[in-house]
PDB file of N, CA and C in Angstrom:
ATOM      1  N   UNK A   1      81.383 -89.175 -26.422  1.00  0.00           N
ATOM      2  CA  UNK A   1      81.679 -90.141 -25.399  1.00  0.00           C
ATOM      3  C   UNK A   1      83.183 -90.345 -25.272  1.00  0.00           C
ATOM      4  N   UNK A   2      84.092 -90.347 -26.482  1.00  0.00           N
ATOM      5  CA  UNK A   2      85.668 -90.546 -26.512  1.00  0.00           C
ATOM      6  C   UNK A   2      86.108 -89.467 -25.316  1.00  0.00           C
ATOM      7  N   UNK A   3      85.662 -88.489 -25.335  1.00  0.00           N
ATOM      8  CA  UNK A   3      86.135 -87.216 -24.809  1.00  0.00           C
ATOM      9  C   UNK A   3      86.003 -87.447 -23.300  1.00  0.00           C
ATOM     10  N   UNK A   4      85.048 -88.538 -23.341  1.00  0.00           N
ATOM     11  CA  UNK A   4      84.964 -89.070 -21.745  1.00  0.00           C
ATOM     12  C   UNK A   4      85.349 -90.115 -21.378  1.00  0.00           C
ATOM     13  N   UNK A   5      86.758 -90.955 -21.935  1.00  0.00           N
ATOM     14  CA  UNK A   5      86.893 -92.238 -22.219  1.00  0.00           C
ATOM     15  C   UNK A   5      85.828 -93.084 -21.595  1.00  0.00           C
ATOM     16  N   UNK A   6      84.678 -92.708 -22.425  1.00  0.00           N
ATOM     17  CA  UNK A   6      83.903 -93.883 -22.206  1.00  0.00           C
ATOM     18  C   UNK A   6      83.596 -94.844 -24.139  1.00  0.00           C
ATOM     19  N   UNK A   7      83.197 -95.572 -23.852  1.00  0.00           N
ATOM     20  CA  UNK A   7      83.030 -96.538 -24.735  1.00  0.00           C
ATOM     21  C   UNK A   7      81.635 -97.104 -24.937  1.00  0.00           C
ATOM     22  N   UNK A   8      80.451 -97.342 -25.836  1.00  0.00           N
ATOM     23  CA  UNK A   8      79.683 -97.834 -25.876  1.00  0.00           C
ATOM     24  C   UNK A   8      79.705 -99.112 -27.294  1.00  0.00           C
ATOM     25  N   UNK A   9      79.491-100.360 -26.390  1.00  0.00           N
ATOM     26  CA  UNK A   9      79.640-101.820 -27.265  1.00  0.00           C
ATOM     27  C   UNK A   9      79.653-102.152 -28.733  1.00  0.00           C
ATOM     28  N   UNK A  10      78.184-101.429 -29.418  1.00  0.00           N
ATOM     29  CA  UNK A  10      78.050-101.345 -30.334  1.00  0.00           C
ATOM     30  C   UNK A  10      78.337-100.286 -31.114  1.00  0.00           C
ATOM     31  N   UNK A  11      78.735-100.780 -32.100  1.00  0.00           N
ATOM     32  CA  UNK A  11      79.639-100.050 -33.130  1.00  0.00           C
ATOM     33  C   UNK A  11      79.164-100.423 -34.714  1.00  0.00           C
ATOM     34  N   UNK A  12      78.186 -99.533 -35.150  1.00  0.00           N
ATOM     35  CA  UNK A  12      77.546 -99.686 -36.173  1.00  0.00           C
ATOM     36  C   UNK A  12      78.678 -99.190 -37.393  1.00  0.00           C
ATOM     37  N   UNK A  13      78.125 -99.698 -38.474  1.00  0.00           N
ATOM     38  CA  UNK A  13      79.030 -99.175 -39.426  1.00  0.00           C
ATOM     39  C   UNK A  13      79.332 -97.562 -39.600  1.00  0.00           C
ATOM     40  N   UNK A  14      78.219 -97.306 -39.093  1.00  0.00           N
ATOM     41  CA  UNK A  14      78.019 -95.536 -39.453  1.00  0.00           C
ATOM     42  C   UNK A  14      78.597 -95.110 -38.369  1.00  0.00           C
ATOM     43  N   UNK A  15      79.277 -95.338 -37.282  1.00  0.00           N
ATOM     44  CA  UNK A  15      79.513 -95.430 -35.747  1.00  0.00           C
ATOM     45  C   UNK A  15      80.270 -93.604 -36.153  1.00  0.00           C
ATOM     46  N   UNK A  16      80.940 -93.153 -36.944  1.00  0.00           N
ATOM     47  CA  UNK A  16      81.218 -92.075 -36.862  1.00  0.00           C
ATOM     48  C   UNK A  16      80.739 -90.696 -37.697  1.00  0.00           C
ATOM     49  N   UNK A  17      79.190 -91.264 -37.423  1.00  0.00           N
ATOM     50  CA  UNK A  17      78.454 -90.187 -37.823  1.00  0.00           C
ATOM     51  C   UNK A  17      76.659 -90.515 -37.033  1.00  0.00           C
ATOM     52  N   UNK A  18      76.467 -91.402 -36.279  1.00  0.00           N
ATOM     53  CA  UNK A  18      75.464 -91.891 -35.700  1.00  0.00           C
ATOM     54  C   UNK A  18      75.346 -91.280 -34.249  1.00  0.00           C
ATOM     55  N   UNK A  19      73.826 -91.355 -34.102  1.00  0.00           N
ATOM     56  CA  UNK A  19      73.425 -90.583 -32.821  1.00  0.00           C
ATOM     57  C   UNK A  19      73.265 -91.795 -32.278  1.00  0.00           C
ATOM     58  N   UNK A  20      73.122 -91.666 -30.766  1.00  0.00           N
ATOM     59  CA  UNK A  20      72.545 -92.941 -29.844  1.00  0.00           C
ATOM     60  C   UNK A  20      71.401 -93.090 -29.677  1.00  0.00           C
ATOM     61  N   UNK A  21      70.499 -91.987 -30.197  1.00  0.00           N
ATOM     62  CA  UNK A  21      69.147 -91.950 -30.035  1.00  0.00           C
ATOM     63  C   UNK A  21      68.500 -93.097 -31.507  1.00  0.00           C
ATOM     64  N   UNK A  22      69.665 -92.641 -32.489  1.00  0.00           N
ATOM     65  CA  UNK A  22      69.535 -93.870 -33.798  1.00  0.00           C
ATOM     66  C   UNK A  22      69.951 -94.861 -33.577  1.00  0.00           C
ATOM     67  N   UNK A  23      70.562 -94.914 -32.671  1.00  0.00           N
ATOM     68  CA  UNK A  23      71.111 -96.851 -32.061  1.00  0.00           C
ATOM     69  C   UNK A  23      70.239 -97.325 -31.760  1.00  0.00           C
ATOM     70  N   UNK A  24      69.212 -96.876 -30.563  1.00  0.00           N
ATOM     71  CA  UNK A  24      68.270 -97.221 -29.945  1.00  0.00           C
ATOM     72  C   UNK A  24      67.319 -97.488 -30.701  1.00  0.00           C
ATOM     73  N   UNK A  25      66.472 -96.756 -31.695  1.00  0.00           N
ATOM     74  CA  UNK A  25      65.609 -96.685 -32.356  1.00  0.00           C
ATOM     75  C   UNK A  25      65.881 -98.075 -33.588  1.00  0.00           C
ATOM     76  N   UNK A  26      67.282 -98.481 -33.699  1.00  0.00           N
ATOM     77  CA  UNK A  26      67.366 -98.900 -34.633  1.00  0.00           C
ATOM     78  C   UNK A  26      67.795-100.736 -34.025  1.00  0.00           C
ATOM     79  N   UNK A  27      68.024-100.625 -32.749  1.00  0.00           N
ATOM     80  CA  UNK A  27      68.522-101.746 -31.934  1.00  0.00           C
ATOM     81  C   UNK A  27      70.365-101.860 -32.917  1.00  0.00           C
ATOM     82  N   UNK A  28      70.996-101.142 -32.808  1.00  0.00           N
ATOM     83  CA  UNK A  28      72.384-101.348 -33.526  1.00  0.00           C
ATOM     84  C   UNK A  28      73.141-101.859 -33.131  1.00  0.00           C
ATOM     85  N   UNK A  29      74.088-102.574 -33.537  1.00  0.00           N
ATOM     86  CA  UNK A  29      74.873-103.275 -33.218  1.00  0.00           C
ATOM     87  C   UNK A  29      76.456-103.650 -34.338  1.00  0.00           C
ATOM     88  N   UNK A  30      76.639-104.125 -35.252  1.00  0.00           N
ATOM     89  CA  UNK A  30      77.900-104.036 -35.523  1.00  0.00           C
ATOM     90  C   UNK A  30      79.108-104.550 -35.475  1.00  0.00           C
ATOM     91  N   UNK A  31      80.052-104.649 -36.071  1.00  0.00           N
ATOM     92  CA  UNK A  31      81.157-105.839 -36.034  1.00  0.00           C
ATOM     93  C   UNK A  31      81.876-106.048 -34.523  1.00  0.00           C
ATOM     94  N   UNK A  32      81.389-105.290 -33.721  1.00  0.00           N
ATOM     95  CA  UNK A  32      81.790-105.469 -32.139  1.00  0.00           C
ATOM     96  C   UNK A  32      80.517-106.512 -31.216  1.00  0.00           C
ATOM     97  N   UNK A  33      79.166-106.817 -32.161  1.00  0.00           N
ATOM     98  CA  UNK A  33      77.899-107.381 -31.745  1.00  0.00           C
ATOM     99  C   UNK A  33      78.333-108.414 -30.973  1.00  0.00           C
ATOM    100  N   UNK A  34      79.215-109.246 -31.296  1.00  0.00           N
ATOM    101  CA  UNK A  34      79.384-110.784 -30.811  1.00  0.00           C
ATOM    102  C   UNK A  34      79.877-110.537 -29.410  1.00  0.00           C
ATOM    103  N   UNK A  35      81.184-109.524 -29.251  1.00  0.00           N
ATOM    104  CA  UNK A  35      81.730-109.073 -28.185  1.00  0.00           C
ATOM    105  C   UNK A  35      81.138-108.129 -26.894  1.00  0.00           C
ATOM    106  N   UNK A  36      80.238-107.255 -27.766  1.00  0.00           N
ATOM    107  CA  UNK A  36      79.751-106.123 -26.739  1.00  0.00           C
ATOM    108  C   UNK A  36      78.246-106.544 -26.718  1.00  0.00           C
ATOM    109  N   UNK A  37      77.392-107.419 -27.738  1.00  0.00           N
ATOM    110  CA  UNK A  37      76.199-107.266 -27.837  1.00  0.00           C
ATOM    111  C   UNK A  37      75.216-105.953 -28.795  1.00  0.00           C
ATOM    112  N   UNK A  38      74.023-105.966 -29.050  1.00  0.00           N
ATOM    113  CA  UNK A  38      73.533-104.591 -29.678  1.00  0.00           C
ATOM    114  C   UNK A  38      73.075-104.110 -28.349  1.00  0.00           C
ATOM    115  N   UNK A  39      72.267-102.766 -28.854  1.00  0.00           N
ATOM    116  CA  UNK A  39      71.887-101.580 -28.157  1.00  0.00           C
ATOM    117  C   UNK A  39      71.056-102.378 -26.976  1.00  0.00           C
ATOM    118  N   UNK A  40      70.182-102.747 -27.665  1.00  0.00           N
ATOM    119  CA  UNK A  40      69.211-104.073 -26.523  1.00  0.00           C
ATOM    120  C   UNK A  40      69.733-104.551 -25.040  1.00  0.00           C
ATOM    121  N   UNK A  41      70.909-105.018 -25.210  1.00  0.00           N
ATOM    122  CA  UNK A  41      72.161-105.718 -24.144  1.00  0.00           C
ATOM    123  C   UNK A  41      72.514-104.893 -23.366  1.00  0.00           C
ATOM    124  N   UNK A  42      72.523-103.564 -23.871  1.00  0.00           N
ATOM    125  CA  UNK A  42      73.733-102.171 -23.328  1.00  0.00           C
ATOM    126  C   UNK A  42      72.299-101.475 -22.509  1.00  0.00           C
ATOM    127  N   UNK A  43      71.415-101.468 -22.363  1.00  0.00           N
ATOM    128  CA  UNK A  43      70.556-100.520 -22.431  1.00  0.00           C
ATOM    129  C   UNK A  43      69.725-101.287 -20.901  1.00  0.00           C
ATOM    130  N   UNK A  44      69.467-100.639 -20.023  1.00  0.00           N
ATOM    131  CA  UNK A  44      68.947-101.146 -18.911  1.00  0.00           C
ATOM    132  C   UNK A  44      67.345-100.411 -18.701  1.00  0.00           C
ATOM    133  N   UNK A  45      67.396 -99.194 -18.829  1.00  0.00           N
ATOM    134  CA  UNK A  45      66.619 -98.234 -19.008  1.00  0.00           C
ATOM    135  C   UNK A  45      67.029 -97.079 -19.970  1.00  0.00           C
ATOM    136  N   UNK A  46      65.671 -96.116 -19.591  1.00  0.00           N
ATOM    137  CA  UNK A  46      65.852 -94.743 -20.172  1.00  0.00           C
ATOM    138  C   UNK A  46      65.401 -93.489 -19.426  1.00  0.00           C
ATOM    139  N   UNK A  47      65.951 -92.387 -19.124  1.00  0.00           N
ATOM    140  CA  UNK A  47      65.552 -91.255 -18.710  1.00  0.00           C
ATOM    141  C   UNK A  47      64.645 -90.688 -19.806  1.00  0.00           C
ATOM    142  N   UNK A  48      63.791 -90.247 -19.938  1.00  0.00           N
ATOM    143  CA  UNK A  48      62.800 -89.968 -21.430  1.00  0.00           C
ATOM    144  C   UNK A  48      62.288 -88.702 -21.162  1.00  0.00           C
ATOM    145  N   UNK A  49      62.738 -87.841 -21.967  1.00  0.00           N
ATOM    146  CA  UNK A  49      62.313 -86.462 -21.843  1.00  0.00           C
ATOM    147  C   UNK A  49      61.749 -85.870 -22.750  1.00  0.00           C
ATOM    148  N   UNK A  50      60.367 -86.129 -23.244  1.00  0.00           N
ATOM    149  CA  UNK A  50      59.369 -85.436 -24.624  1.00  0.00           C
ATOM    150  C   UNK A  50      59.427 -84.549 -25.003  1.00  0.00           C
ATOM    151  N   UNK A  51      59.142 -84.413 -26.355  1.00  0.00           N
ATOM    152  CA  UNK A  51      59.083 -82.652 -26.678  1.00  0.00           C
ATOM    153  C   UNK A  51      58.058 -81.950 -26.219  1.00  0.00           C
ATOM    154  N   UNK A  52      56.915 -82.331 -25.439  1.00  0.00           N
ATOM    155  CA  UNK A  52      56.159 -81.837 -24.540  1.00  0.00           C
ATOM    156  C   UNK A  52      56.522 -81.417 -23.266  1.00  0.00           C
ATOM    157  N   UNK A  53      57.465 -82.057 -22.816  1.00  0.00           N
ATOM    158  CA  UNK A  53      58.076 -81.456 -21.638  1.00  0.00           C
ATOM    159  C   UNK A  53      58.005 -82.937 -20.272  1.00  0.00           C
ATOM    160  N   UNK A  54      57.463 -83.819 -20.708  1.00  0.00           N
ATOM    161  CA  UNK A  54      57.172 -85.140 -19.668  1.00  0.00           C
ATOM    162  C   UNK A  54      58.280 -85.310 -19.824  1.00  0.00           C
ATOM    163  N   UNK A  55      58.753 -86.055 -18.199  1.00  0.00           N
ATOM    164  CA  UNK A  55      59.807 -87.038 -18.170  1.00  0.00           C
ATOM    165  C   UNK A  55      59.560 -88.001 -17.287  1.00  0.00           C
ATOM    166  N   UNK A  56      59.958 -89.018 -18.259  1.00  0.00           N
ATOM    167  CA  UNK A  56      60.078 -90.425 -17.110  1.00  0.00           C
ATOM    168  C   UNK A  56      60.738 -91.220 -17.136  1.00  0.00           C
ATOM    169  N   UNK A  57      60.771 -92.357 -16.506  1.00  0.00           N
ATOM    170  CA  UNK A  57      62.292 -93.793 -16.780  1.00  0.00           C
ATOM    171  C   UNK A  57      61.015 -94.395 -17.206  1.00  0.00           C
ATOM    172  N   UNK A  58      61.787 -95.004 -18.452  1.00  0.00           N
ATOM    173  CA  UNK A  58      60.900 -96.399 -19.202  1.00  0.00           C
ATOM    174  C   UNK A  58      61.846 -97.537 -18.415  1.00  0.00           C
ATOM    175  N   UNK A  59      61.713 -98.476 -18.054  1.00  0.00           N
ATOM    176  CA  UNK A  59      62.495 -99.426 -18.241  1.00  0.00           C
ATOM    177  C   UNK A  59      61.956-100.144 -16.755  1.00  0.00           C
ATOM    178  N   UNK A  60      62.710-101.312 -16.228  1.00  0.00           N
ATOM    179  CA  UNK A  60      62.448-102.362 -15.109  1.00  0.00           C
ATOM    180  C   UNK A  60      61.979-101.446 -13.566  1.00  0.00           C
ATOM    181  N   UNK A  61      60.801-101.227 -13.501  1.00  0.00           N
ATOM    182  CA  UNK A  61      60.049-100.561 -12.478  1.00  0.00           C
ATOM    183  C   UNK A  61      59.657 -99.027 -12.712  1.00  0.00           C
ATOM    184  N   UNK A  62      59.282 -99.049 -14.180  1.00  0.00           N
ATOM    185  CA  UNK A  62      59.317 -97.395 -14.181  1.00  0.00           C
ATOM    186  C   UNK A  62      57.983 -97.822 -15.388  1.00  0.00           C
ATOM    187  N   UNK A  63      58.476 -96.444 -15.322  1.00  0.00           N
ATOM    188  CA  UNK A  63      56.901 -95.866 -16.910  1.00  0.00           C
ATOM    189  C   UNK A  63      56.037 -95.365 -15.950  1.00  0.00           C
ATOM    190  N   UNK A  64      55.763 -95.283 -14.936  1.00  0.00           N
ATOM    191  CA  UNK A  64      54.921 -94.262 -14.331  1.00  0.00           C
ATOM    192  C   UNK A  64      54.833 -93.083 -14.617  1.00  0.00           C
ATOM    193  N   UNK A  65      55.117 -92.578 -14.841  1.00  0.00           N
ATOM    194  CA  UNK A  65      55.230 -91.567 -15.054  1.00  0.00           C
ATOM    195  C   UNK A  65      54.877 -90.923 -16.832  1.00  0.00           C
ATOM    196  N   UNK A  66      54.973 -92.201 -17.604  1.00  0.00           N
ATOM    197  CA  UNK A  66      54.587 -91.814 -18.910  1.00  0.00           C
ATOM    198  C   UNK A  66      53.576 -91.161 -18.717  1.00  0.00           C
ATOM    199  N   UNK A  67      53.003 -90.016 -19.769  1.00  0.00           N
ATOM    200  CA  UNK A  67      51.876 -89.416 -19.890  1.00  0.00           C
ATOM    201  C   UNK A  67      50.637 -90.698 -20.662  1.00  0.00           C
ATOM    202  N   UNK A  68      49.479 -90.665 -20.016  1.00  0.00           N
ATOM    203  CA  UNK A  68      48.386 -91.672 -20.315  1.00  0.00           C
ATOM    204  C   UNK A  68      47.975 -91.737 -21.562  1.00  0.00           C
ATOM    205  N   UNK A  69      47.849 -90.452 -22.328  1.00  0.00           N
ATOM    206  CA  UNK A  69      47.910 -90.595 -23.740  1.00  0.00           C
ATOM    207  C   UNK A  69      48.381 -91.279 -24.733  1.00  0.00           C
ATOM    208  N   UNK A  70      49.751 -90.992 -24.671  1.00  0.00           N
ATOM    209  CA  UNK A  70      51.199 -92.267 -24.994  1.00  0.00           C
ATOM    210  C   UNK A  70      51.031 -93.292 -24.605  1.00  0.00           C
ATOM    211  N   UNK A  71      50.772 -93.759 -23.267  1.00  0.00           N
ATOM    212  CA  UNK A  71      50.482 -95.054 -23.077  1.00  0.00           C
ATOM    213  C   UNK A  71      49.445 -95.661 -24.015  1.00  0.00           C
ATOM    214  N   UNK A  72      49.046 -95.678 -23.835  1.00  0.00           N
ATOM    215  CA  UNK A  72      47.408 -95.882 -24.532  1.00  0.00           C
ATOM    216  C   UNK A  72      47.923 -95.538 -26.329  1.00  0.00           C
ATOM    217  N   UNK A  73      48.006 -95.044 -26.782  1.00  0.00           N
ATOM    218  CA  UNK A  73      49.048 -94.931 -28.388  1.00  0.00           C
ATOM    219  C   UNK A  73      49.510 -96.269 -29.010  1.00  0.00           C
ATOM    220  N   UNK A  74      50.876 -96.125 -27.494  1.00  0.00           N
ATOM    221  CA  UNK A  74      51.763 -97.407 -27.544  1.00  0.00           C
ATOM    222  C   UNK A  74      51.201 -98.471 -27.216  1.00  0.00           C
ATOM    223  N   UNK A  75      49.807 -98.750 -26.427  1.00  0.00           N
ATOM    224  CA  UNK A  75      49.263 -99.808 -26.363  1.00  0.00           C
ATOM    225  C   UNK A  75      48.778-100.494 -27.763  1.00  0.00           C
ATOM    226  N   UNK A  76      47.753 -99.345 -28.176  1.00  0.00           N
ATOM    227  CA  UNK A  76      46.928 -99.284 -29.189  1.00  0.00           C
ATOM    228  C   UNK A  76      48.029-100.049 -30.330  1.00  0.00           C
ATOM    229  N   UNK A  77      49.248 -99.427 -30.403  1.00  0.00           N
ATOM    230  CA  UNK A  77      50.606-100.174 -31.233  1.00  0.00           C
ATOM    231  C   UNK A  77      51.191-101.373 -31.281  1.00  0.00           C
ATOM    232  N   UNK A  78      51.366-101.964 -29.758  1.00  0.00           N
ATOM    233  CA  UNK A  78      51.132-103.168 -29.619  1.00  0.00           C
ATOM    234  C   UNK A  78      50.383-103.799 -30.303  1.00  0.00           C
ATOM    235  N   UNK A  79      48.597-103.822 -29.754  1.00  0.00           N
ATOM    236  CA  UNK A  79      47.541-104.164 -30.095  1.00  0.00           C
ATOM    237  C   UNK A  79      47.711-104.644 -32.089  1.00  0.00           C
ATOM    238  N   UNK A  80      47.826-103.643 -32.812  1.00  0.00           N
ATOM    239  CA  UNK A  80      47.614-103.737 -33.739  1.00  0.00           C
ATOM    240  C   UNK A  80      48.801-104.307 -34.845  1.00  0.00           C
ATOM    241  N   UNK A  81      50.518-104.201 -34.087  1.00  0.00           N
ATOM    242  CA  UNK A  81      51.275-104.698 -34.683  1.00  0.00           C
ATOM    243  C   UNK A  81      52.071-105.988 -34.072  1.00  0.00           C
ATOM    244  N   UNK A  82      51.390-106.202 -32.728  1.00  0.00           N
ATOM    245  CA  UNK A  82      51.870-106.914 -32.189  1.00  0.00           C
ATOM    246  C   UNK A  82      52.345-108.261 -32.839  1.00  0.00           C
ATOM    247  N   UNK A  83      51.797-108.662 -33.691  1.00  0.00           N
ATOM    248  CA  UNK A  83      52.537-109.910 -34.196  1.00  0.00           C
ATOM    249  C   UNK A  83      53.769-109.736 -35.487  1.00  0.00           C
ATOM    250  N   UNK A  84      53.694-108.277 -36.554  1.00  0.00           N
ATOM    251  CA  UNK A  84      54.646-107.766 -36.962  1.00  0.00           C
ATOM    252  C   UNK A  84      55.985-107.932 -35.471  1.00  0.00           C
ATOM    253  N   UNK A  85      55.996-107.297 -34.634  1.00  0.00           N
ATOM    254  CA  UNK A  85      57.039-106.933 -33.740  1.00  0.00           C
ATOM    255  C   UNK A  85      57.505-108.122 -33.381  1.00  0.00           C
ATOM    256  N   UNK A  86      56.536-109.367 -32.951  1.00  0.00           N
ATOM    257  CA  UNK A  86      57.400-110.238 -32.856  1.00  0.00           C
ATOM    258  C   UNK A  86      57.913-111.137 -33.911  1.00  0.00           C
ATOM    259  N   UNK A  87      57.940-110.888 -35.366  1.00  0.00           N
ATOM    260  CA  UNK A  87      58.184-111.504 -36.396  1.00  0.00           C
ATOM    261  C   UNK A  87      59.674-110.807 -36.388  1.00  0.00           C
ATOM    262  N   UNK A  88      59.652-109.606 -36.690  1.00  0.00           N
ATOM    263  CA  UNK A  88      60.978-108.869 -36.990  1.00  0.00           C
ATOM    264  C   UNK A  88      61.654-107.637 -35.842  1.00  0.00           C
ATOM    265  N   UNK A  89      61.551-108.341 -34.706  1.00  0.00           N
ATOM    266  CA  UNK A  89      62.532-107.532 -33.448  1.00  0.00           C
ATOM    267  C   UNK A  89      63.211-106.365 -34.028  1.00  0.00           C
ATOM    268  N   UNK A  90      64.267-107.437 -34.870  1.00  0.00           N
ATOM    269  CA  UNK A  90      65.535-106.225 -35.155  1.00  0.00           C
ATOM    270  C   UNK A  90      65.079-104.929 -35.246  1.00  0.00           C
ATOM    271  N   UNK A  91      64.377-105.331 -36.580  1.00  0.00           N
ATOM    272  CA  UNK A  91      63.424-104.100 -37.633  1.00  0.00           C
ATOM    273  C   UNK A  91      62.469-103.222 -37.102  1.00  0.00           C
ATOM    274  N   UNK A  92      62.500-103.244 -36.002  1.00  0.00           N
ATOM    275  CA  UNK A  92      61.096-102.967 -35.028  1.00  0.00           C
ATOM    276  C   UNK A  92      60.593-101.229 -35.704  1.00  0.00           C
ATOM    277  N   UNK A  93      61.665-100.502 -35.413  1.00  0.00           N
ATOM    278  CA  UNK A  93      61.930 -99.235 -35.509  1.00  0.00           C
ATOM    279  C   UNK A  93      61.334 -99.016 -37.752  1.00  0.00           C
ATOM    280  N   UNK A  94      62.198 -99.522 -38.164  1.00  0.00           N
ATOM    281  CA  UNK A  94      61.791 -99.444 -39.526  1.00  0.00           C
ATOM    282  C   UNK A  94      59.962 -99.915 -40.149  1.00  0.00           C
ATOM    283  N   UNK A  95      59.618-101.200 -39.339  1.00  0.00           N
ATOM    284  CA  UNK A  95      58.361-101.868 -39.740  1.00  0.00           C
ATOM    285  C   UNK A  95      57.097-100.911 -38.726  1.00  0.00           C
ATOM    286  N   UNK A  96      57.313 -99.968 -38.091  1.00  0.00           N
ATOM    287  CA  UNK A  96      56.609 -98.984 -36.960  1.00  0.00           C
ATOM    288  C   UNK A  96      56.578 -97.349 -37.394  1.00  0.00           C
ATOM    289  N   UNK A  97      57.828 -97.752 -38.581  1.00  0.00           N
ATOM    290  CA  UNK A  97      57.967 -95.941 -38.585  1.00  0.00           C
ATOM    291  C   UNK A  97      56.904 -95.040 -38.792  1.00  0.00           C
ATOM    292  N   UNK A  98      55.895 -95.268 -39.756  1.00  0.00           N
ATOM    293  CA  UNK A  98      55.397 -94.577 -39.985  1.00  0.00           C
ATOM    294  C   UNK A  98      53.905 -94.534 -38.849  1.00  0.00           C
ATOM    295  N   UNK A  99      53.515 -96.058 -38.091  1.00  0.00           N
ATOM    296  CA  UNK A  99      52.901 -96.045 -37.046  1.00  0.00           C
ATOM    297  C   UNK A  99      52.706 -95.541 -35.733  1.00  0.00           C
ATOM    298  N   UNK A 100      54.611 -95.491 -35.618  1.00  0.00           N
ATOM    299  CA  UNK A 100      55.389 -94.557 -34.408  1.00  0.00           C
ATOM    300  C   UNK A 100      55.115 -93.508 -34.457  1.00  0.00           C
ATOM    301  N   UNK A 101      55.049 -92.449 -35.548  1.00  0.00           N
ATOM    302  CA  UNK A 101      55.120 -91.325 -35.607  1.00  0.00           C
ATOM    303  C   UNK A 101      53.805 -90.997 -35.246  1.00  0.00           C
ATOM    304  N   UNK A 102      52.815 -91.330 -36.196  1.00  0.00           N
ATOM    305  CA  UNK A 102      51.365 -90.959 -35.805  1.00  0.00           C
ATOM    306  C   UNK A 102      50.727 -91.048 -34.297  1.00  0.00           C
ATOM    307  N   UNK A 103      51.365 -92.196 -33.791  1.00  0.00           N
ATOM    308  CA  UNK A 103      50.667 -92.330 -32.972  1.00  0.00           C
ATOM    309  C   UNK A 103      51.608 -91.228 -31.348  1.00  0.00           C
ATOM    310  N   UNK A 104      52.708 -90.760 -31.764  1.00  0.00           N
ATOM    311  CA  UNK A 104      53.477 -89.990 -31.218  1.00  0.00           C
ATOM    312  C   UNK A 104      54.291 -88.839 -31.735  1.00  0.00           C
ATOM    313  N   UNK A 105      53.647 -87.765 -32.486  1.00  0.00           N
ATOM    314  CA  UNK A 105      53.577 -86.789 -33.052  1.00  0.00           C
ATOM    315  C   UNK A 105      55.126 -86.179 -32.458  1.00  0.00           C
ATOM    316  N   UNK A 106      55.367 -85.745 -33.413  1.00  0.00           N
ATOM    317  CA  UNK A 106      57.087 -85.327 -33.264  1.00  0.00           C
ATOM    318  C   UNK A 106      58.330 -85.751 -33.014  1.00  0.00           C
ATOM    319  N   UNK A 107      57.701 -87.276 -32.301  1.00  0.00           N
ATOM    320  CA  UNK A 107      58.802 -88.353 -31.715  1.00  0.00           C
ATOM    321  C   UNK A 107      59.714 -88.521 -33.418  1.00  0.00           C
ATOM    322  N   UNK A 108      60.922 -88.610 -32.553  1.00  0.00           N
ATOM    323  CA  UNK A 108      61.987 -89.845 -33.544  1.00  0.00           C
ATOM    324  C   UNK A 108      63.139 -90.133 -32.553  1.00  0.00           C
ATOM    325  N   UNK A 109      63.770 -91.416 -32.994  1.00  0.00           N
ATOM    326  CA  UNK A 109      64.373 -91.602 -31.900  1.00  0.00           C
ATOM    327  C   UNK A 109      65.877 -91.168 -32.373  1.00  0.00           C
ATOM    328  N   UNK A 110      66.135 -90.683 -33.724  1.00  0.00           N
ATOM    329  CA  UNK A 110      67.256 -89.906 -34.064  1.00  0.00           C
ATOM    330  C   UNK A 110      67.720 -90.795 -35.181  1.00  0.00           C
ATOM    331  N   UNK A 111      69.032 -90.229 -35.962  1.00  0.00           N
ATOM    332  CA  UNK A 111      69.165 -91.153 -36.994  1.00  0.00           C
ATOM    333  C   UNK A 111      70.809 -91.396 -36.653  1.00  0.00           C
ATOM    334  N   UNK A 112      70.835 -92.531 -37.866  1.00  0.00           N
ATOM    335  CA  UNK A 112      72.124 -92.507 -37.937  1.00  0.00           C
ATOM    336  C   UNK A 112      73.097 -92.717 -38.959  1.00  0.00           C
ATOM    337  N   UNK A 113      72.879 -91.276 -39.527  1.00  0.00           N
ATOM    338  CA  UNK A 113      73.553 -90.782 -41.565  1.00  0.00           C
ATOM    339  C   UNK A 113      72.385 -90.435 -42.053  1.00  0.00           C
TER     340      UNK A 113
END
């Protein structure tokens, strides 16, 4: 992103070795949080492109396009952790990991270190 003077808000500790796909996954944020906000704030949507080959925008008027399978996964995920998720937001990504995966075979949303 430097290479494009662009700038993104959050700035995790790991910020120079972290993917954005691990920001996301991880909601990151960082000693810039107060100023720029975390990933959450920065993030309006997503272009989403599977290792199956689907693509769609998740975000404010979209997901159409998700494949029905996934939907239904991520419902089923809701359904069953739904009150975990709203206990620990932040953590969402860590308290799901191993739920995420199963229920979306190959997914990760990337790391960061």
């Amino acid at each position: 992103m430097a290479s494009r003077n662009l700038l993104l808000g959050p700035r995790p500790a790991t910020h120079d070795h972290c993917t954005i796909g691990g920001m996301l996954g991880n909601n990151s944020c960082g000693a810039t949080a107060q100023a720029y906000g975390k990933m959450s704030d920065n993030v309006l949507g997503l272009d989403v492109l599977t290792y199956g080959g689907a693509r769609f925008w998740a975000g404010p008027g979209g997901g159409d396009g998700m494949p029905q399978e996934m939907r239904a996964r991520l419902r089923d995920l809701g359904e069953r952790y739904g009150e975990e998720i709203r206990r620990r937001p932040v953590h969402l990504a860590e308290a799901l990991d191993e739920a995420w995966r199963a229920a979306v075979p190959g997914a990760s949303p990337g790391g960061h270190g």
